[in-house]
N, C-alpha and C. Protein backbone atom coordinates (compact mmCIF):
# COMPACT_ATOMS: atom_id res chain seq x y z
N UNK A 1 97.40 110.07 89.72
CA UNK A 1 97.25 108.66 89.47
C UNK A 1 95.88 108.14 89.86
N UNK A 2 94.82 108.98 90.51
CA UNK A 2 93.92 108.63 90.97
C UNK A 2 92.59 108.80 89.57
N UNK A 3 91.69 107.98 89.69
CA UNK A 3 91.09 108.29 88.02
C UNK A 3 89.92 108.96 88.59
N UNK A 4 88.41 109.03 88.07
CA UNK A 4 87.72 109.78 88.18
C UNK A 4 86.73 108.51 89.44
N UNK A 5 87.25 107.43 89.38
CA UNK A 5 86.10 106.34 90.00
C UNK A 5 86.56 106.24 91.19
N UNK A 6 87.87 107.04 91.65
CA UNK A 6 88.51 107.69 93.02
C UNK A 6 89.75 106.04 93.25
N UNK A 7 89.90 105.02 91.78
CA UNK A 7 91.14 104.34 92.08
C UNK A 7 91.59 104.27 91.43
N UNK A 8 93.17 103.69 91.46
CA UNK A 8 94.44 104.11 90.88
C UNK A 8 94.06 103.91 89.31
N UNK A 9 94.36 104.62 88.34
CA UNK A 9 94.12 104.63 86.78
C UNK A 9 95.15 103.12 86.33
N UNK A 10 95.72 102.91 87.11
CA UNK A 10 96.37 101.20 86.37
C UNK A 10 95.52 99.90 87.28
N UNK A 11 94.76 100.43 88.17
CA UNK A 11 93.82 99.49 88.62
C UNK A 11 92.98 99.01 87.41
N UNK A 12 92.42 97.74 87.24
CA UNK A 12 91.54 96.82 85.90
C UNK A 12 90.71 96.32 86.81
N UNK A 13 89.45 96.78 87.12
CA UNK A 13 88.04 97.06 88.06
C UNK A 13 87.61 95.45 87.77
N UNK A 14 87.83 94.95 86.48
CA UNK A 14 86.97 93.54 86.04
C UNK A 14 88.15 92.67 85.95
N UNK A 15 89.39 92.54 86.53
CA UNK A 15 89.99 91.49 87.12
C UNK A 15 90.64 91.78 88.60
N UNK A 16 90.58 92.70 89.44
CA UNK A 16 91.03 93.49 90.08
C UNK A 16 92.26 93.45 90.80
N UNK A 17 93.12 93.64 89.73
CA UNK A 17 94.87 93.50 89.50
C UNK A 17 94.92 95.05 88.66
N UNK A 18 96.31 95.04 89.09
CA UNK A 18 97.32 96.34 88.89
C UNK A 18 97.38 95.89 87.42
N UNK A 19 97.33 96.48 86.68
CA UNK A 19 97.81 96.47 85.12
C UNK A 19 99.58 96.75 85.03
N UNK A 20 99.82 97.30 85.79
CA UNK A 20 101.79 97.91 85.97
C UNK A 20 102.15 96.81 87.22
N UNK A 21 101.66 95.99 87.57
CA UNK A 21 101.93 95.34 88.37
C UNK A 21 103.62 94.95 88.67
N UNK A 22 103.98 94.81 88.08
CA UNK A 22 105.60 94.50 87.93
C UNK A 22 106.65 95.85 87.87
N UNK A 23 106.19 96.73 87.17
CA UNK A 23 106.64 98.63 87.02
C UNK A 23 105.95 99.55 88.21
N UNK A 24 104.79 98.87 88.86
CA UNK A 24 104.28 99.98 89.76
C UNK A 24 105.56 100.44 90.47
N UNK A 25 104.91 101.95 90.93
CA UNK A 25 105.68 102.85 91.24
C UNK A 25 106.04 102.45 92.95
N UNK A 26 107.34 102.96 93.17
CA UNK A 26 107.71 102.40 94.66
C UNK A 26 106.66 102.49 95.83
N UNK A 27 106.06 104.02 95.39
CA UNK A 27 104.74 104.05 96.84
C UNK A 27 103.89 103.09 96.90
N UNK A 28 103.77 102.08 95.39
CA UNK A 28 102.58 101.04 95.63
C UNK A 28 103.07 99.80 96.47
N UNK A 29 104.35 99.73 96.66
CA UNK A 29 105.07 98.35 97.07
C UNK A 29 104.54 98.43 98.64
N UNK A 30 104.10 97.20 98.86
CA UNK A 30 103.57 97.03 100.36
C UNK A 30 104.91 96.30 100.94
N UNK A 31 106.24 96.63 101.19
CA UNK A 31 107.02 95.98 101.63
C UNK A 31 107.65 97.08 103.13
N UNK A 32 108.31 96.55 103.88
CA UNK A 32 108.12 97.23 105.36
C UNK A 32 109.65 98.00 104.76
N UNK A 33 110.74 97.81 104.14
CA UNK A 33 111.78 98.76 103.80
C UNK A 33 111.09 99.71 103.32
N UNK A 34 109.90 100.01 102.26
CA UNK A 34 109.42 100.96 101.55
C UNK A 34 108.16 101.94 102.22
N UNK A 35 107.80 101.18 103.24
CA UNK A 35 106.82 101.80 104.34
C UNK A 35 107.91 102.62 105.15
N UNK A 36 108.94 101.92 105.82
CA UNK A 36 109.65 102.83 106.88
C UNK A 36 110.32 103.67 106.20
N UNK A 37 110.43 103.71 105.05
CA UNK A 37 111.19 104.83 104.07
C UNK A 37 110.14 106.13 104.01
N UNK A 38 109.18 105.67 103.17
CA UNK A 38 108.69 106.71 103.37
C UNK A 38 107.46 107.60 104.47
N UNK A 39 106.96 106.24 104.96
CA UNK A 39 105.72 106.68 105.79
C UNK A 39 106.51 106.51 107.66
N UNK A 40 107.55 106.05 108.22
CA UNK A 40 108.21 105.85 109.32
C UNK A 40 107.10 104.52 109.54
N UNK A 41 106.90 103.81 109.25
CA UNK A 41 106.03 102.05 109.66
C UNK A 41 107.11 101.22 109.91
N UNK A 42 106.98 101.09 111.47
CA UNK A 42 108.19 99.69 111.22
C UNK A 42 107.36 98.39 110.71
N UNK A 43 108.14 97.46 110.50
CA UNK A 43 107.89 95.84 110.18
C UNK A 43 106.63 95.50 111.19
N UNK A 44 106.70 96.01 112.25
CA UNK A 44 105.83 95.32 112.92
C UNK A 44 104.25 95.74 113.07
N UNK A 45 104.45 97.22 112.39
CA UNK A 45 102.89 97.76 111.63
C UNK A 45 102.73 97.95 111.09
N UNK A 46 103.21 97.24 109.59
CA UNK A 46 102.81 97.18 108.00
C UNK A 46 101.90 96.56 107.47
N UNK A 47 101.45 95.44 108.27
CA UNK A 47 99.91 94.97 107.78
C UNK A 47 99.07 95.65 108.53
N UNK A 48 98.96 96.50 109.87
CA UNK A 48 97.97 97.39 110.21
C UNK A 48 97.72 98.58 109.46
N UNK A 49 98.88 99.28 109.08
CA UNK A 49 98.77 100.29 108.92
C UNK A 49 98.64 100.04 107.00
N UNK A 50 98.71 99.31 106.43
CA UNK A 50 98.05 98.93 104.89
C UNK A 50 96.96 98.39 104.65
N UNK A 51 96.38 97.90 105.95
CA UNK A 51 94.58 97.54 106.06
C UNK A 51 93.94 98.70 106.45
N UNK A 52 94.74 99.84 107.04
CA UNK A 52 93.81 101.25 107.44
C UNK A 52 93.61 101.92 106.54
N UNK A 53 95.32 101.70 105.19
CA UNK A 53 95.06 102.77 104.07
C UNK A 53 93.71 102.27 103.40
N UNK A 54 93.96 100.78 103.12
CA UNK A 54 92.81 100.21 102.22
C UNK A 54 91.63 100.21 102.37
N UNK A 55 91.28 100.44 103.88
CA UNK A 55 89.92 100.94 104.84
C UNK A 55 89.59 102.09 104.21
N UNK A 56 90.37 103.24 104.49
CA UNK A 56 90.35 104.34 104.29
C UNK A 56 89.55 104.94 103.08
N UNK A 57 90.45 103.89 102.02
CA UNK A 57 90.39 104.52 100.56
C UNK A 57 88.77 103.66 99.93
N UNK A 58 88.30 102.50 100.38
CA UNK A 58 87.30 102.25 100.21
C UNK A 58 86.07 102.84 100.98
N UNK A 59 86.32 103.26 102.41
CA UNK A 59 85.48 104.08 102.42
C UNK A 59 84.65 105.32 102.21
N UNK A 60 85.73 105.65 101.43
CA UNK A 60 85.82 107.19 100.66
C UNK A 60 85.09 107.02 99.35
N UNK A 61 85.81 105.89 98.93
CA UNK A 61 84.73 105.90 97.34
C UNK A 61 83.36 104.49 97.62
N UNK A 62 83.39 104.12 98.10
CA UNK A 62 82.19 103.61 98.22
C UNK A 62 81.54 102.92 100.06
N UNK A 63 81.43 103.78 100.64
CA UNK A 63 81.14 103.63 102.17
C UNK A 63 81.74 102.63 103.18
N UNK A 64 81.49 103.42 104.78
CA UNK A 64 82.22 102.34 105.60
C UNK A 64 81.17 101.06 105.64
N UNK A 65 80.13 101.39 105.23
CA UNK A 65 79.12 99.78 105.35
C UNK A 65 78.66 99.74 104.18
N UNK A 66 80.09 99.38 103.28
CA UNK A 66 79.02 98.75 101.79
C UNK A 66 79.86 97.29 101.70
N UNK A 67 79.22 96.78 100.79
CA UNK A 67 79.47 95.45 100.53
C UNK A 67 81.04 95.32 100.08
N UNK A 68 81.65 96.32 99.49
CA UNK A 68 83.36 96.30 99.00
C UNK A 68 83.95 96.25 100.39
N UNK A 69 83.64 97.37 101.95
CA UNK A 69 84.11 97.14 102.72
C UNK A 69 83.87 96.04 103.35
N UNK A 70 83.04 95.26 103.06
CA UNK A 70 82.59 93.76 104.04
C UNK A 70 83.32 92.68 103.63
N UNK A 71 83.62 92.76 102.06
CA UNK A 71 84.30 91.59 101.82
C UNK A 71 85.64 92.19 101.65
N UNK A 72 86.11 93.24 101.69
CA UNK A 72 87.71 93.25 102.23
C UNK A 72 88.17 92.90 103.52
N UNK A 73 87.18 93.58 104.42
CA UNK A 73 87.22 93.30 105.90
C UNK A 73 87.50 91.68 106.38
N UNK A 74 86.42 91.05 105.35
CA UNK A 74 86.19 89.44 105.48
C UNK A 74 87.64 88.69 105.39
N UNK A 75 87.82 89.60 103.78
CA UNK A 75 89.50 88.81 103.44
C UNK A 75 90.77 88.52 104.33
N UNK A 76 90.40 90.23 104.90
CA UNK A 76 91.38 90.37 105.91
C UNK A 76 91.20 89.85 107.11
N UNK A 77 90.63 88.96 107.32
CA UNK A 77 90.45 88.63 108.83
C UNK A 77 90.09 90.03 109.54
N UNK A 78 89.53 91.12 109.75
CA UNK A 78 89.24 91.84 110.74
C UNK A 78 87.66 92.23 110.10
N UNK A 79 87.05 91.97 111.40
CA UNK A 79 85.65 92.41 111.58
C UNK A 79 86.01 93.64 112.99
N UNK A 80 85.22 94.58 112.67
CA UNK A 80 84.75 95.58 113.77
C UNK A 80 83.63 95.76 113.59
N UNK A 81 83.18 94.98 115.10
CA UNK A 81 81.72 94.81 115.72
C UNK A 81 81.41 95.95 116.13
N UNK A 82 81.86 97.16 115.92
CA UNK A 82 81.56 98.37 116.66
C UNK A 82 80.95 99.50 115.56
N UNK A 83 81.43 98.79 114.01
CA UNK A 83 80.32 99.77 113.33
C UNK A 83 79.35 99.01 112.87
């Protein structure tokens, strides 16, 4: 499911929405029943632990100090003053 630009092939880069948005597949659902199902996340670390994936996966395809990670970081309320 991953395309060659290293994100999901139903990702739409120039509105940046899920194209299957409504059909995405259960692993995309950010909901804490579907985290503790499959990843063991309780409720109470499902927005940490879905800001680390999203960390993760942007820093992989385009760096931990580029401008995609600054304004996700921004969105999310978390700055780390340490990188």
């Amino acid at each position: 499911m991953v395309g060659e630009d290293g994100w999901c092939i139903n990702f739409d880069a120039s509105t940046r929405k899920c194209k299957i948005y409504p059909d995405r597949p259960r692993f995309c659902r950010v909901e804490a029943e579907v985290f503790h199902d499959l990843y063991g996340v309780t409720p109470e670390e499902v927005n940490d632990f879905a800001i680390a994936c999203c960390q993760q996966q942007i820093s992989g395809v385009y760096g931990d100090r580029s401008l995609e990670m600054l304004r996700f970081n921004q969105a999310v309320g978390f700055l780390d003053l340490s990188v």
